[in-house]
N, C-alpha and C. Protein backbone atom coordinates (compact mmCIF):
# COMPACT_ATOMS: atom_id res chain seq x y z
N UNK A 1 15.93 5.02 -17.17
CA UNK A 1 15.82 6.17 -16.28
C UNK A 1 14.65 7.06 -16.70
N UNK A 2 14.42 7.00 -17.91
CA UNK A 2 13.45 8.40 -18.61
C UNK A 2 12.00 7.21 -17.77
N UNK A 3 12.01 6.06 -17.73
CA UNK A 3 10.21 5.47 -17.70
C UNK A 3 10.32 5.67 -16.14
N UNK A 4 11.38 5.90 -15.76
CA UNK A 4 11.35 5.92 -13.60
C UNK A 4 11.38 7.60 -13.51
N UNK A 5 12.12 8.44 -14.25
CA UNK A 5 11.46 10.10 -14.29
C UNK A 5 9.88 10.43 -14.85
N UNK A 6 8.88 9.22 -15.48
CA UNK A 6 7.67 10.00 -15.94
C UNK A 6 7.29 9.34 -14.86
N UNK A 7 7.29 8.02 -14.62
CA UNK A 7 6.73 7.79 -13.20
C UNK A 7 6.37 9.03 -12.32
N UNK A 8 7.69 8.99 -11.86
CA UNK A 8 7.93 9.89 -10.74
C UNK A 8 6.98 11.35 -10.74
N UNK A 9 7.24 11.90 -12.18
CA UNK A 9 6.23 12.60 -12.48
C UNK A 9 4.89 12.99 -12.65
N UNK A 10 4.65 11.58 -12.59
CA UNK A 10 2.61 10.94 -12.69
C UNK A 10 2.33 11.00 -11.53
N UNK A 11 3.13 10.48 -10.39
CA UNK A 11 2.77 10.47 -8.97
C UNK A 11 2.94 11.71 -8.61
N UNK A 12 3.78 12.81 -8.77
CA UNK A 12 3.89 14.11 -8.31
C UNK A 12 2.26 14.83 -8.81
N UNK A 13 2.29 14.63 -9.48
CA UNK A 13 0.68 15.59 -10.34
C UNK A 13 -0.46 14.66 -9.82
N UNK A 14 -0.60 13.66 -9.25
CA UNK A 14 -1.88 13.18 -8.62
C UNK A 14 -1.47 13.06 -7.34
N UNK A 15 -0.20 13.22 -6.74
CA UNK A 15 -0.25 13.18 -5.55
C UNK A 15 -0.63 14.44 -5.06
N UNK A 16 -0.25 15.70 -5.99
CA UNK A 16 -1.37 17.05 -5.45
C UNK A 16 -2.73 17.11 -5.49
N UNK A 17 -3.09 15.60 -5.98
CA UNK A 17 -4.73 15.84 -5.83
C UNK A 17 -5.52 15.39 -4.74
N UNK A 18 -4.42 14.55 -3.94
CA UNK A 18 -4.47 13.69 -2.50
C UNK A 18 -5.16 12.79 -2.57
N UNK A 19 -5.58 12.78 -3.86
CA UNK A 19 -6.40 11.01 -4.35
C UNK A 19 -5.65 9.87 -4.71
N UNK A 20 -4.15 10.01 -5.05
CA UNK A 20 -3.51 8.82 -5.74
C UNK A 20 -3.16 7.54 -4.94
N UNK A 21 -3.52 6.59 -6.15
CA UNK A 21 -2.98 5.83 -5.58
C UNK A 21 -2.31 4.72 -6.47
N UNK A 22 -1.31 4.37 -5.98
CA UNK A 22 -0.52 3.34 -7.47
C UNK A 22 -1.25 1.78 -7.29
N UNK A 23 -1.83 1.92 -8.39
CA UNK A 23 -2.51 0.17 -8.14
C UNK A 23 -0.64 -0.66 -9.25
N UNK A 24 -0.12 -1.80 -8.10
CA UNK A 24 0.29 -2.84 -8.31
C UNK A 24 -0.22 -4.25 -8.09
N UNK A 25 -0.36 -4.87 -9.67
CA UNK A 25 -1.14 -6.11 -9.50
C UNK A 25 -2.61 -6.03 -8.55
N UNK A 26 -2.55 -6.54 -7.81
CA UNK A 26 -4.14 -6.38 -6.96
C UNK A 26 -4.02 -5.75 -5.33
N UNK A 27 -2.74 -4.79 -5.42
CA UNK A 27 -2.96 -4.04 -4.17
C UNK A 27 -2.27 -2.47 -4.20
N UNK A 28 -2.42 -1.87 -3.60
CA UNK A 28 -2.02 -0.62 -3.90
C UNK A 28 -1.33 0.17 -2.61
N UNK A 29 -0.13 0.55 -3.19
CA UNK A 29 0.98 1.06 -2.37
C UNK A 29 0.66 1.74 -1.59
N UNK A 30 0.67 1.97 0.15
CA UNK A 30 0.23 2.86 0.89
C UNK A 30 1.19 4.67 0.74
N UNK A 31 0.28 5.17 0.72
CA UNK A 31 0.75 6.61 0.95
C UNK A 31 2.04 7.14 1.08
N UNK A 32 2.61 6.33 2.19
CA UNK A 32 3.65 6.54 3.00
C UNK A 32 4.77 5.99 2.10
N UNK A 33 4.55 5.36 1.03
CA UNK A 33 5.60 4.54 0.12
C UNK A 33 5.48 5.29 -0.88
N UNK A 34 4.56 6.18 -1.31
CA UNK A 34 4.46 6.83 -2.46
C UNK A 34 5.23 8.55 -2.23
N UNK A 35 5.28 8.65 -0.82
CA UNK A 35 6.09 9.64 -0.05
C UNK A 35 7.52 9.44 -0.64
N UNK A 36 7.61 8.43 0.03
CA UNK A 36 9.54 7.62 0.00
C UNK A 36 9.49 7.94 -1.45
N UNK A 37 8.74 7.43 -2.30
CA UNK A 37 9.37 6.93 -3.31
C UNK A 37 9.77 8.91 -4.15
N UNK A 38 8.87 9.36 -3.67
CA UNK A 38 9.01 10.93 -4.22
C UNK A 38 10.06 11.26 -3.90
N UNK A 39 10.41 11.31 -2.31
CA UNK A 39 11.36 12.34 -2.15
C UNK A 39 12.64 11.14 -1.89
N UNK A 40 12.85 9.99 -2.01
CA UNK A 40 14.15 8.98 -2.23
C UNK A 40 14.53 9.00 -0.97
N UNK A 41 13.47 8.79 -0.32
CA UNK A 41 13.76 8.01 1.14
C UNK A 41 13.61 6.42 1.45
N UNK A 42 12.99 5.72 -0.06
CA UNK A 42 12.78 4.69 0.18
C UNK A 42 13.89 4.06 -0.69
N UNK A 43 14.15 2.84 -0.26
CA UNK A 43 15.29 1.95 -0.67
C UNK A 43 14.99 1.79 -2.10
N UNK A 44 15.94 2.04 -2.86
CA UNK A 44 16.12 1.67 -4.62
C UNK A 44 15.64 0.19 -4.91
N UNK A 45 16.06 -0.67 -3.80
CA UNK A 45 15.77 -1.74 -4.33
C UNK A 45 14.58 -2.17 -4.44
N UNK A 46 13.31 -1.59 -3.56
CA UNK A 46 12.03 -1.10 -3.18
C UNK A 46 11.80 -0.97 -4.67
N UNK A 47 12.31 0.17 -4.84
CA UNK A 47 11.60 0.68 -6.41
C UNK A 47 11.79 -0.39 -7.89
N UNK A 48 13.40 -0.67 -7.10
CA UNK A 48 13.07 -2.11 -8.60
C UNK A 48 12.44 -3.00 -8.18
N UNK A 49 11.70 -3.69 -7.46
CA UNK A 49 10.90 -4.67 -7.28
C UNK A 49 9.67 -4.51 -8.17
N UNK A 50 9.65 -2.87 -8.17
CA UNK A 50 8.35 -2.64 -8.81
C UNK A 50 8.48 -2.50 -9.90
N UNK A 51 7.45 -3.34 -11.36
CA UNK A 51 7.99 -3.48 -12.73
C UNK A 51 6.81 -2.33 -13.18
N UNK A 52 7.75 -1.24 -13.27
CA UNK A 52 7.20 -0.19 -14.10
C UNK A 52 6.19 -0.32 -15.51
N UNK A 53 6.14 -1.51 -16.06
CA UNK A 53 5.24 -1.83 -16.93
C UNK A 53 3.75 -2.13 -16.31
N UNK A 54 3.66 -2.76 -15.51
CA UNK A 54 2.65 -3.29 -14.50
C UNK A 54 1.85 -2.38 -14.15
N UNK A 55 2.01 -0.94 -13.43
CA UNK A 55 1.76 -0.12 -13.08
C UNK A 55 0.63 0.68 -13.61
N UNK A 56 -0.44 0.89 -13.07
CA UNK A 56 -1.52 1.46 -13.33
C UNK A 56 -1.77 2.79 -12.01
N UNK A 57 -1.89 3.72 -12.49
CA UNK A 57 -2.10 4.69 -11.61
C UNK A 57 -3.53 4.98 -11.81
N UNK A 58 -4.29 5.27 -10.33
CA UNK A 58 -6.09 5.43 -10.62
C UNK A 58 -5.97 6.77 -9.60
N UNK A 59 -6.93 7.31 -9.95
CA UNK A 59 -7.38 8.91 -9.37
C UNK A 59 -9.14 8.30 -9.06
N UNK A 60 -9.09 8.03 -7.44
CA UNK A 60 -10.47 8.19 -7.23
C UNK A 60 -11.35 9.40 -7.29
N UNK A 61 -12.49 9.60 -8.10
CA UNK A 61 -13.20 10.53 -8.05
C UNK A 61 -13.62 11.41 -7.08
N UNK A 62 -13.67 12.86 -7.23
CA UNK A 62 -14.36 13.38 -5.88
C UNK A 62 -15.77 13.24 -5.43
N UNK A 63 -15.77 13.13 -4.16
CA UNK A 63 -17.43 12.74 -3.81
C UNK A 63 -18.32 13.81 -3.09
């Protein structure tokens, strides 16, 4: 539970930067899933699919 609360927490602090985006393996979760996954509108089982080790979060630069 504590590695799915810092998650949750990494995406809250770059999702105020409106740059985030969660790179999984070689594609990256649309917006709208990173929504769900904040406020637990998206299915749990959604979220375990995703292996929290894997997970790389990138902040595109401003241009």
């Amino acid at each position: 539970m504590d590695a799915i609360k810092k998650i949750n927490h990494k995406i809250f602090k770059l999702f105020e930067t409106k740059t985030a985006y969660i790179i999984f393996k070689n594609s990256s979760l649309p917006r709208q899933t990173i929504t769900e996954l904040m406020t637990g509108k998206s299915d749990i089982k959604k979220l375990n699919l995703i292996q929290l080790k894997t997970i790389r979060i990138r902040i595109n630069p401003p241009k």
